[in-house]
PDB file of N, CA and C in Angstrom:
ATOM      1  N   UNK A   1       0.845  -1.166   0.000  1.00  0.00           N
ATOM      2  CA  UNK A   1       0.000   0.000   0.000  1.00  0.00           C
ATOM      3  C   UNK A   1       0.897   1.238   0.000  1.00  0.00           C
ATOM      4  N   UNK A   2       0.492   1.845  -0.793  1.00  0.00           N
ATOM      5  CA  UNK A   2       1.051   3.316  -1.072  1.00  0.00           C
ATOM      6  C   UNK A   2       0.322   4.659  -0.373  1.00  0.00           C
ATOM      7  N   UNK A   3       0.780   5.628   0.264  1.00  0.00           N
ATOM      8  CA  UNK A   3      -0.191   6.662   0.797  1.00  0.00           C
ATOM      9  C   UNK A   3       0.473   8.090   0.899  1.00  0.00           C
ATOM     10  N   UNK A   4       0.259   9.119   0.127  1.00  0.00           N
ATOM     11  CA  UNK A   4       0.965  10.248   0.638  1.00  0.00           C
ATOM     12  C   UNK A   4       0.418  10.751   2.279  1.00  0.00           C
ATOM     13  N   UNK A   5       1.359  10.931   3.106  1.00  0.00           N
ATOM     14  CA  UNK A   5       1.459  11.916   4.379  1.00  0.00           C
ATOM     15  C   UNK A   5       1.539  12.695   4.658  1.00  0.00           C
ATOM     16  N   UNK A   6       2.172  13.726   3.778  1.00  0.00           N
ATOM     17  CA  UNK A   6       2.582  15.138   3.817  1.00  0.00           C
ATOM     18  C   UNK A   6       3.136  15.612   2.822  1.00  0.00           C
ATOM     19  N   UNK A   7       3.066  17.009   2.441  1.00  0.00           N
ATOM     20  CA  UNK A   7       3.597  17.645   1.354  1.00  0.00           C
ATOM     21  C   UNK A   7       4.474  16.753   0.686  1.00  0.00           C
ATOM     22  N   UNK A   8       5.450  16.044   0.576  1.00  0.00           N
ATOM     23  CA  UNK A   8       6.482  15.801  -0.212  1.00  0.00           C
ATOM     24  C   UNK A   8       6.824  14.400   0.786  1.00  0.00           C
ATOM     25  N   UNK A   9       5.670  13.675   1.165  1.00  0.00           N
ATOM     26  CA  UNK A   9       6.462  12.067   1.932  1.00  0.00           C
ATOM     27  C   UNK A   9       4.958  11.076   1.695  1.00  0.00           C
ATOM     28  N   UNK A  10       5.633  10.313   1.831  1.00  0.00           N
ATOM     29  CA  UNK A  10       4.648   9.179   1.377  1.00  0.00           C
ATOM     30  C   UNK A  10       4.916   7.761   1.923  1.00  0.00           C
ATOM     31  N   UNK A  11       4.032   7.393   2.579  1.00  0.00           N
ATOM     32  CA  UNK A  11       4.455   5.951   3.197  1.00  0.00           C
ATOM     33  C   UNK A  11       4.140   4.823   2.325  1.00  0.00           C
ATOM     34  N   UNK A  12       4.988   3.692   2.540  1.00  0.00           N
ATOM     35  CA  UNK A  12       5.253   2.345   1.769  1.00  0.00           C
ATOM     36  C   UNK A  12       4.887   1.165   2.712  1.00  0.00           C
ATOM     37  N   UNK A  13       3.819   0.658   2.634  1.00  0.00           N
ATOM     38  CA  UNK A  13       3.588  -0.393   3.706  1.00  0.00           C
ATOM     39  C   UNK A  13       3.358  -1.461   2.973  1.00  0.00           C
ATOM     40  N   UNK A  14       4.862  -2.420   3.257  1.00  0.00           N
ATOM     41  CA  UNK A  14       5.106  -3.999   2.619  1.00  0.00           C
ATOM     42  C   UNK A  14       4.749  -4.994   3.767  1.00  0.00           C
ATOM     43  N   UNK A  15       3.310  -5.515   3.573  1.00  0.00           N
ATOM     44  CA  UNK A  15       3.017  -6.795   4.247  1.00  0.00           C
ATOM     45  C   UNK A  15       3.928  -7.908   4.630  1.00  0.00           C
ATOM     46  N   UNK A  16       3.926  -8.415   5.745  1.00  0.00           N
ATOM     47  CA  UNK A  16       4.614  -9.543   6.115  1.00  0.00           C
ATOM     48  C   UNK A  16       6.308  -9.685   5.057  1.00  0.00           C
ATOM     49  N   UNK A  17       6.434  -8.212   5.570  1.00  0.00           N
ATOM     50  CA  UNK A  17       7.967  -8.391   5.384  1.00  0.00           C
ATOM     51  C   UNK A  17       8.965  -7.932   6.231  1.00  0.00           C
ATOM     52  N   UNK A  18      10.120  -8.693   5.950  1.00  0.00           N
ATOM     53  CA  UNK A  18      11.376  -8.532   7.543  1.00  0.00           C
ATOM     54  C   UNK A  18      11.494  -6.966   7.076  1.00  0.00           C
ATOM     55  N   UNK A  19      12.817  -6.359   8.177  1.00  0.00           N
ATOM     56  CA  UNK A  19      13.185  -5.114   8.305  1.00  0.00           C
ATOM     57  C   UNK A  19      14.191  -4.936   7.090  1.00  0.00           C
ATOM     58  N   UNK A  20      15.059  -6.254   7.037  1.00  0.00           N
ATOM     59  CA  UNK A  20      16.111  -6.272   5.850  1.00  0.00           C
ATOM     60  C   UNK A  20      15.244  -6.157   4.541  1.00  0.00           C
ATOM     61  N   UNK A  21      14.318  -6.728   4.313  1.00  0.00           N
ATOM     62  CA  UNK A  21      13.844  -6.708   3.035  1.00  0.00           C
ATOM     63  C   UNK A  21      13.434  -5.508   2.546  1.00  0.00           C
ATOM     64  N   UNK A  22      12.474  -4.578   3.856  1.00  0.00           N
ATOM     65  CA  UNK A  22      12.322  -3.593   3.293  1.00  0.00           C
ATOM     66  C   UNK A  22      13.219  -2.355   3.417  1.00  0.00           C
ATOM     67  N   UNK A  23      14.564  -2.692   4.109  1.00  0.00           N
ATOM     68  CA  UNK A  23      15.975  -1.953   3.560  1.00  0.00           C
ATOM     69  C   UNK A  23      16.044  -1.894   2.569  1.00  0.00           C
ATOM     70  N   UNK A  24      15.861  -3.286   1.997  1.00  0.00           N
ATOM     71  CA  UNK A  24      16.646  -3.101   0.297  1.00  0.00           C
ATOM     72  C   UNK A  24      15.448  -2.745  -0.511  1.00  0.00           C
ATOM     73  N   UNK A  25      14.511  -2.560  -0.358  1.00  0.00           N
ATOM     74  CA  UNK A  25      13.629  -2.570  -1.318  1.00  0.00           C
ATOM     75  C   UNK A  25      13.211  -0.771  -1.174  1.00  0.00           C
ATOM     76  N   UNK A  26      13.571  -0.295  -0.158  1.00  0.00           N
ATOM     77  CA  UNK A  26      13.822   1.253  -0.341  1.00  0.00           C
ATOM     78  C   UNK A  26      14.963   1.641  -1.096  1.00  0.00           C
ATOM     79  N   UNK A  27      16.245   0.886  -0.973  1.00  0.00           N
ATOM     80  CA  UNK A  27      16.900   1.384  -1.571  1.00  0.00           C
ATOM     81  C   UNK A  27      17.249   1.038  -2.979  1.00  0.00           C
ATOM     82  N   UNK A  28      16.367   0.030  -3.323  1.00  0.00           N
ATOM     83  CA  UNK A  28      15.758   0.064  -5.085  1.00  0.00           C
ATOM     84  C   UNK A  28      15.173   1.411  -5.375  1.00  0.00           C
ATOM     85  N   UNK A  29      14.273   1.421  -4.571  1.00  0.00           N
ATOM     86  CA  UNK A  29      13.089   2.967  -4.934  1.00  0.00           C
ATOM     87  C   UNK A  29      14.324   3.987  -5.035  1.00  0.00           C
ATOM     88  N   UNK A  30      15.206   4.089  -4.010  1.00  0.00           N
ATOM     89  CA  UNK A  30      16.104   5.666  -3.851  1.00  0.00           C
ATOM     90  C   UNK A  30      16.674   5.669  -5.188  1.00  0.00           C
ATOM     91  N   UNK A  31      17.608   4.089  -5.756  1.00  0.00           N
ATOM     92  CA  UNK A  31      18.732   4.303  -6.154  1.00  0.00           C
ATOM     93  C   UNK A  31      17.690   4.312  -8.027  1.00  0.00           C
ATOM     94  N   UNK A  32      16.449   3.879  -7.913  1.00  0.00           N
ATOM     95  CA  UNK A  32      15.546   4.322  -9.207  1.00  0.00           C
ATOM     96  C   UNK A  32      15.111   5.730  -9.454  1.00  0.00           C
ATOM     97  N   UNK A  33      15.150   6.304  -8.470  1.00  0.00           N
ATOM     98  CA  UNK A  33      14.953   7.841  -8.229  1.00  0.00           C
ATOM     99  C   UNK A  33      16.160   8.642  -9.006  1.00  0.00           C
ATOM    100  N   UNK A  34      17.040   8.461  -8.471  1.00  0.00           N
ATOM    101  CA  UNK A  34      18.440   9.087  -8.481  1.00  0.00           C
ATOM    102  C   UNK A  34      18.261   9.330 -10.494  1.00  0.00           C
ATOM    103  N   UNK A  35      18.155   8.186 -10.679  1.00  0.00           N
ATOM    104  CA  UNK A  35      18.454   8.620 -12.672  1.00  0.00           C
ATOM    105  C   UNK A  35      17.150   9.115 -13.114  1.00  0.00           C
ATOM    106  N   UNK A  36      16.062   9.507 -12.748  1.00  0.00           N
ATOM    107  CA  UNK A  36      15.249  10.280 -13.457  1.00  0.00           C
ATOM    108  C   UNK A  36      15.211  11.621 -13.544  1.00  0.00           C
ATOM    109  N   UNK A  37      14.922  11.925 -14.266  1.00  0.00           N
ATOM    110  CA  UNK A  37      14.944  13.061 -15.364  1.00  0.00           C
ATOM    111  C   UNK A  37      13.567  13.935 -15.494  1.00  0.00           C
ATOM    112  N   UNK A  38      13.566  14.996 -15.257  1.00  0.00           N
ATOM    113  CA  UNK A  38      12.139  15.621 -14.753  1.00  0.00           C
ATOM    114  C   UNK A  38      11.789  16.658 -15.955  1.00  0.00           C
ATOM    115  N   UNK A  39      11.017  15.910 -16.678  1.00  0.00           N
ATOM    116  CA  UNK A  39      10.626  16.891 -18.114  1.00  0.00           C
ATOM    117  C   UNK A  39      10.716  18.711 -17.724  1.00  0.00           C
ATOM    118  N   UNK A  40      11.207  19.386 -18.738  1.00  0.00           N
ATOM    119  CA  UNK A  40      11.124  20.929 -18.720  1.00  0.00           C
ATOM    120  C   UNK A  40      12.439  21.721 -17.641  1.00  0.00           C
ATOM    121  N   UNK A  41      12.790  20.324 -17.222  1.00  0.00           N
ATOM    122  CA  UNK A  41      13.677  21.329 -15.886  1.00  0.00           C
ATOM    123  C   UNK A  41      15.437  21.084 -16.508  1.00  0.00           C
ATOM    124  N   UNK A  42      16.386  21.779 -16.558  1.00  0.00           N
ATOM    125  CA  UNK A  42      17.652  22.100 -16.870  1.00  0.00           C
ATOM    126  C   UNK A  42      17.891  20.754 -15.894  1.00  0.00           C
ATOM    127  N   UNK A  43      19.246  19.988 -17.276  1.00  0.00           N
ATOM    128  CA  UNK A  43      19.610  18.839 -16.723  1.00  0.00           C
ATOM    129  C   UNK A  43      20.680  18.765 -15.606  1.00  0.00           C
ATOM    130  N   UNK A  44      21.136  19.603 -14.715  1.00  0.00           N
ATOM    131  CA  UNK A  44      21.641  20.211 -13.607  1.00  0.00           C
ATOM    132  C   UNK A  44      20.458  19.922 -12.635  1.00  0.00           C
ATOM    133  N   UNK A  45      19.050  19.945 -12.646  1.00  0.00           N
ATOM    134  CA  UNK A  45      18.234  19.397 -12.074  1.00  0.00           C
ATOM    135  C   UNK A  45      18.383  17.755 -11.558  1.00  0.00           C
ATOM    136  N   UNK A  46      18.648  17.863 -10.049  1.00  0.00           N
ATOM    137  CA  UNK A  46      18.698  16.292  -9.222  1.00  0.00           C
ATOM    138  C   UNK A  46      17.949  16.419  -8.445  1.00  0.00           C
ATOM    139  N   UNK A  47      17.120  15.092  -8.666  1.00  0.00           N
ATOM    140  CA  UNK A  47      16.081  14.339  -8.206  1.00  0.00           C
ATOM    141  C   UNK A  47      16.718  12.847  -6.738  1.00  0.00           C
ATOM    142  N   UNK A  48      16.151  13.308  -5.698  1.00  0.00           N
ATOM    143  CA  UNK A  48      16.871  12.698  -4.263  1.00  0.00           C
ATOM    144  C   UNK A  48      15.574  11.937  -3.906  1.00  0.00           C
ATOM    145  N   UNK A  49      15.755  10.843  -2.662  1.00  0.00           N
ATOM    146  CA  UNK A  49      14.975  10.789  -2.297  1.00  0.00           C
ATOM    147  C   UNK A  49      15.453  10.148  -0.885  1.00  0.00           C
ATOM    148  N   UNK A  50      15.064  10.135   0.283  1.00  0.00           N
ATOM    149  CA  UNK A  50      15.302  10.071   1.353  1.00  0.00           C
ATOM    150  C   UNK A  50      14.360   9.090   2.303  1.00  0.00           C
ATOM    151  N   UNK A  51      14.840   8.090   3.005  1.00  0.00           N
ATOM    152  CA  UNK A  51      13.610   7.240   3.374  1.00  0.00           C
ATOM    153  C   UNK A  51      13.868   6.593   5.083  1.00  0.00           C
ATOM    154  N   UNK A  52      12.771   6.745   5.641  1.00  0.00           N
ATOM    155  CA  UNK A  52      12.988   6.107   7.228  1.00  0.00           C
ATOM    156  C   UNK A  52      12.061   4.886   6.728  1.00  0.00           C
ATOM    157  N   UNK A  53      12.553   3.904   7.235  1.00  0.00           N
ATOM    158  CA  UNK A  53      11.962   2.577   7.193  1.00  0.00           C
ATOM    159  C   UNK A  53      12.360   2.125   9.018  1.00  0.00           C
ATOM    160  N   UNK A  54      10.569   1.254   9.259  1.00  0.00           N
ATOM    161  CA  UNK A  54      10.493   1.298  10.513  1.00  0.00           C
ATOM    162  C   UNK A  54       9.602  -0.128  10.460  1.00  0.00           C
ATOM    163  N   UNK A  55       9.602  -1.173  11.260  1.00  0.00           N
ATOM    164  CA  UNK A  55       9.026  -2.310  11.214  1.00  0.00           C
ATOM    165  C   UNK A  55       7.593  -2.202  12.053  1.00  0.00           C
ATOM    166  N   UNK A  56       6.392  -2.966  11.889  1.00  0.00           N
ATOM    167  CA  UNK A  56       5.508  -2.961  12.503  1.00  0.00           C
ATOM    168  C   UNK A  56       5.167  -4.521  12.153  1.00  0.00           C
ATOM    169  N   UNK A  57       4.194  -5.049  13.378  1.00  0.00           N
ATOM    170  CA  UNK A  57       3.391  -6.601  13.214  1.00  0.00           C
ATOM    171  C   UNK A  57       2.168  -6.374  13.148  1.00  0.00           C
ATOM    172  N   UNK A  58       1.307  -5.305  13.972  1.00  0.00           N
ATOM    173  CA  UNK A  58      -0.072  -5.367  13.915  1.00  0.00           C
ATOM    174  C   UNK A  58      -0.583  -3.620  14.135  1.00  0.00           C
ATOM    175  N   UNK A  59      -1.709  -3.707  13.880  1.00  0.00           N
ATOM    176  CA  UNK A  59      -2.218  -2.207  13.912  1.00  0.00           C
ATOM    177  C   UNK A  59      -2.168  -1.374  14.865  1.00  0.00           C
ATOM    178  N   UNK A  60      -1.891  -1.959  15.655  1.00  0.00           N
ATOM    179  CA  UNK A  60      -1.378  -1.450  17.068  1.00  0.00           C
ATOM    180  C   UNK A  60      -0.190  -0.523  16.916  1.00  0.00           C
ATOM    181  N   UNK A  61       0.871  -1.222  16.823  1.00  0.00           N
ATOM    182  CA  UNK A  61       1.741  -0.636  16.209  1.00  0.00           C
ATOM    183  C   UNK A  61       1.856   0.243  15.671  1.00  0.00           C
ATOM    184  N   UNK A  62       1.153   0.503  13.994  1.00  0.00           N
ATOM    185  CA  UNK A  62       1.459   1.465  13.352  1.00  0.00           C
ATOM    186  C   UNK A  62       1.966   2.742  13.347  1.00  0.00           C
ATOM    187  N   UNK A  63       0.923   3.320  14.221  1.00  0.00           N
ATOM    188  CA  UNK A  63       1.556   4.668  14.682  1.00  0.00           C
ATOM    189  C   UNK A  63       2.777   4.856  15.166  1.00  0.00           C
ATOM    190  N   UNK A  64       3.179   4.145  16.256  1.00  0.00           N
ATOM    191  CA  UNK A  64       4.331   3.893  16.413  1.00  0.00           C
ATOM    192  C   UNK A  64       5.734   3.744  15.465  1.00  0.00           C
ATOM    193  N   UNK A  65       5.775   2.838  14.740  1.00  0.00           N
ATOM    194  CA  UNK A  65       6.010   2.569  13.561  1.00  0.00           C
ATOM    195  C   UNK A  65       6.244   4.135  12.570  1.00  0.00           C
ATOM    196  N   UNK A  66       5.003   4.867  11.910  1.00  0.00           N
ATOM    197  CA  UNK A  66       5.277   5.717  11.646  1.00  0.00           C
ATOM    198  C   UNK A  66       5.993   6.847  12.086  1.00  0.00           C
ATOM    199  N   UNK A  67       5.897   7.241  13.394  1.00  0.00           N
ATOM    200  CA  UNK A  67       6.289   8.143  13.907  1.00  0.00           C
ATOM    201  C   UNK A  67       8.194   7.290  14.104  1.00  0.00           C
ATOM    202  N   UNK A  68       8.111   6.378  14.138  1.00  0.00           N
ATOM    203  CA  UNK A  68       9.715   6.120  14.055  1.00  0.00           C
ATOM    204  C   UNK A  68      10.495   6.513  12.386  1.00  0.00           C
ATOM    205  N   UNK A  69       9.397   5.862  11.985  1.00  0.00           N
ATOM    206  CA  UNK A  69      10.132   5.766  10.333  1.00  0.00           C
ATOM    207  C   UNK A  69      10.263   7.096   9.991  1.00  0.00           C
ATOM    208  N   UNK A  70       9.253   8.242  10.594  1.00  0.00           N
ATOM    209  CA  UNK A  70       9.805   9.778  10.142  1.00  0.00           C
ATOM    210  C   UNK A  70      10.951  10.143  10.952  1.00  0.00           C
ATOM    211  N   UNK A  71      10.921   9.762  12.491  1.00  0.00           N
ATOM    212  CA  UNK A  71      12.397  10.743  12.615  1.00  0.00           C
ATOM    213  C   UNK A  71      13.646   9.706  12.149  1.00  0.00           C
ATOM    214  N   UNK A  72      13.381   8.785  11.357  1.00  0.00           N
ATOM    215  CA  UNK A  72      14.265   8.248  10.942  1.00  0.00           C
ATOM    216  C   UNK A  72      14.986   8.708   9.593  1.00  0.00           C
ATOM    217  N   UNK A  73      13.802   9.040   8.715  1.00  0.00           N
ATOM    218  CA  UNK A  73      13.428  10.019   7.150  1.00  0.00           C
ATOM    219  C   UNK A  73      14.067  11.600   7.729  1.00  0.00           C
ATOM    220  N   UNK A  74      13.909  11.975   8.844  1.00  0.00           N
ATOM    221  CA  UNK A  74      14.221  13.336   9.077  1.00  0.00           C
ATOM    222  C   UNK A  74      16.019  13.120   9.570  1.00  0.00           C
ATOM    223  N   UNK A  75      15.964  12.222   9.951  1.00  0.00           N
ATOM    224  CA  UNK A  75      18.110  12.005  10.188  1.00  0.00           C
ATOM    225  C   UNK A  75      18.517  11.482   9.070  1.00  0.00           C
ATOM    226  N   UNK A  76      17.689  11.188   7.749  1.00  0.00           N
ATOM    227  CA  UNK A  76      19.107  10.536   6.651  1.00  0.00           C
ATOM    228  C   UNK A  76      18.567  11.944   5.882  1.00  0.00           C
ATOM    229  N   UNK A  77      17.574  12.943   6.136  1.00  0.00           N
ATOM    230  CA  UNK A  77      17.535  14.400   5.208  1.00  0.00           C
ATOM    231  C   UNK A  77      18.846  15.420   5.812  1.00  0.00           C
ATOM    232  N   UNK A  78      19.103  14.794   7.445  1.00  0.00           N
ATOM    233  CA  UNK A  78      20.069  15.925   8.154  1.00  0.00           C
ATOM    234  C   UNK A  78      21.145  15.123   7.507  1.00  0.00           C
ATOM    235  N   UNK A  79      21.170  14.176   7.862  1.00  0.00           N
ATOM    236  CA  UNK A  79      22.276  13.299   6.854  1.00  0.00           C
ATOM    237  C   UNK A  79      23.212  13.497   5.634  1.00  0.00           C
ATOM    238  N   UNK A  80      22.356  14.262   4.709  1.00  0.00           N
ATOM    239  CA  UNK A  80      23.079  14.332   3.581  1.00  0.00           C
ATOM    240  C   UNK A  80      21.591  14.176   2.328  1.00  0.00           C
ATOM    241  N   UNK A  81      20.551  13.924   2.906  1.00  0.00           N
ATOM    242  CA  UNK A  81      19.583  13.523   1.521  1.00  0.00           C
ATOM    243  C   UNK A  81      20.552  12.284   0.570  1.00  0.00           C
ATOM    244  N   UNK A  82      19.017  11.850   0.020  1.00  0.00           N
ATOM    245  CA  UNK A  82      19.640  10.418  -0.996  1.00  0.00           C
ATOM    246  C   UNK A  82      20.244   9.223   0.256  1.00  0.00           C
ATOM    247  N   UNK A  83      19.611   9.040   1.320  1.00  0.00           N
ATOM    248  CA  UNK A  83      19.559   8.187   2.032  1.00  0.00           C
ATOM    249  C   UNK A  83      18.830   6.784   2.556  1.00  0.00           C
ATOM    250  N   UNK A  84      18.911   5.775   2.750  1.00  0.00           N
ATOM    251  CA  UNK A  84      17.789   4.991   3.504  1.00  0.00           C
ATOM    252  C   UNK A  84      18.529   5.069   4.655  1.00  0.00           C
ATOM    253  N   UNK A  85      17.434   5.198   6.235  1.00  0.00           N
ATOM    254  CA  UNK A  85      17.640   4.522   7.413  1.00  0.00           C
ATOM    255  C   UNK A  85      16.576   4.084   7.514  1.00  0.00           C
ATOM    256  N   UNK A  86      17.120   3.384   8.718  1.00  0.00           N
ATOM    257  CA  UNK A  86      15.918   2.065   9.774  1.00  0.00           C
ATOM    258  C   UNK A  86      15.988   2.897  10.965  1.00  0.00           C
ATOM    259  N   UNK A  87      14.788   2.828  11.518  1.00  0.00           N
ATOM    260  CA  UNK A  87      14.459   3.284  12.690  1.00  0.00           C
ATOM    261  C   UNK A  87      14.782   2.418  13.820  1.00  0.00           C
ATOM    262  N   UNK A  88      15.467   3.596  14.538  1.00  0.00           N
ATOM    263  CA  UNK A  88      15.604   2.804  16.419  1.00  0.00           C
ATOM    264  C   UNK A  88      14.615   2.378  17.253  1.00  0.00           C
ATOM    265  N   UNK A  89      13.744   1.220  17.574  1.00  0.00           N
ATOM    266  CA  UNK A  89      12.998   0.648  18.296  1.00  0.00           C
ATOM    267  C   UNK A  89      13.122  -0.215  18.882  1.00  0.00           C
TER     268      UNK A  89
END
């Protein structure tokens, strides 16, 4: 399931998957990001993308979960942008 959250973030929620899997599978999305090309804009124009990934089991969770995976998204933006982290829980 796909969902925008806020101006410019959007959550990725992969069912019954480990924490490693959805490491790497953000950093497919980042490192697919990185080479696109944004019609009309001067090719000096770079396209980043930055991601907190945070594990959850049940709905309970979630919130939790989210609120990790953003200040996780907000330390790989202080980071440097063009990042994945995992959240501390």
């Amino acid at each position: 399931m796909v969902a925008r959250i806020g101006g410019e973030e959007f959550a990725v929620c992969l069912a019954n998957t480990p924490l490693e899997v959805a490491l790497l599978f953000a950093q497919a999305l980042r490192a697919a990001t990185v080479g696109m090309v944004v019609a009309g804009m001067p090719t000096t124009f770079r396209v980043t993308a930055s991601f907190g990934v945070a594990p959850f089991s049940s709905l309970a969770d979630f919130e939790e979960a989210i609120q990790a995976a953003d200040v996780a998204l907000y330390a790989a933006k202080r980071g440097g942008r063009n990042r994945v982290n995992a959240a501390l829980m």
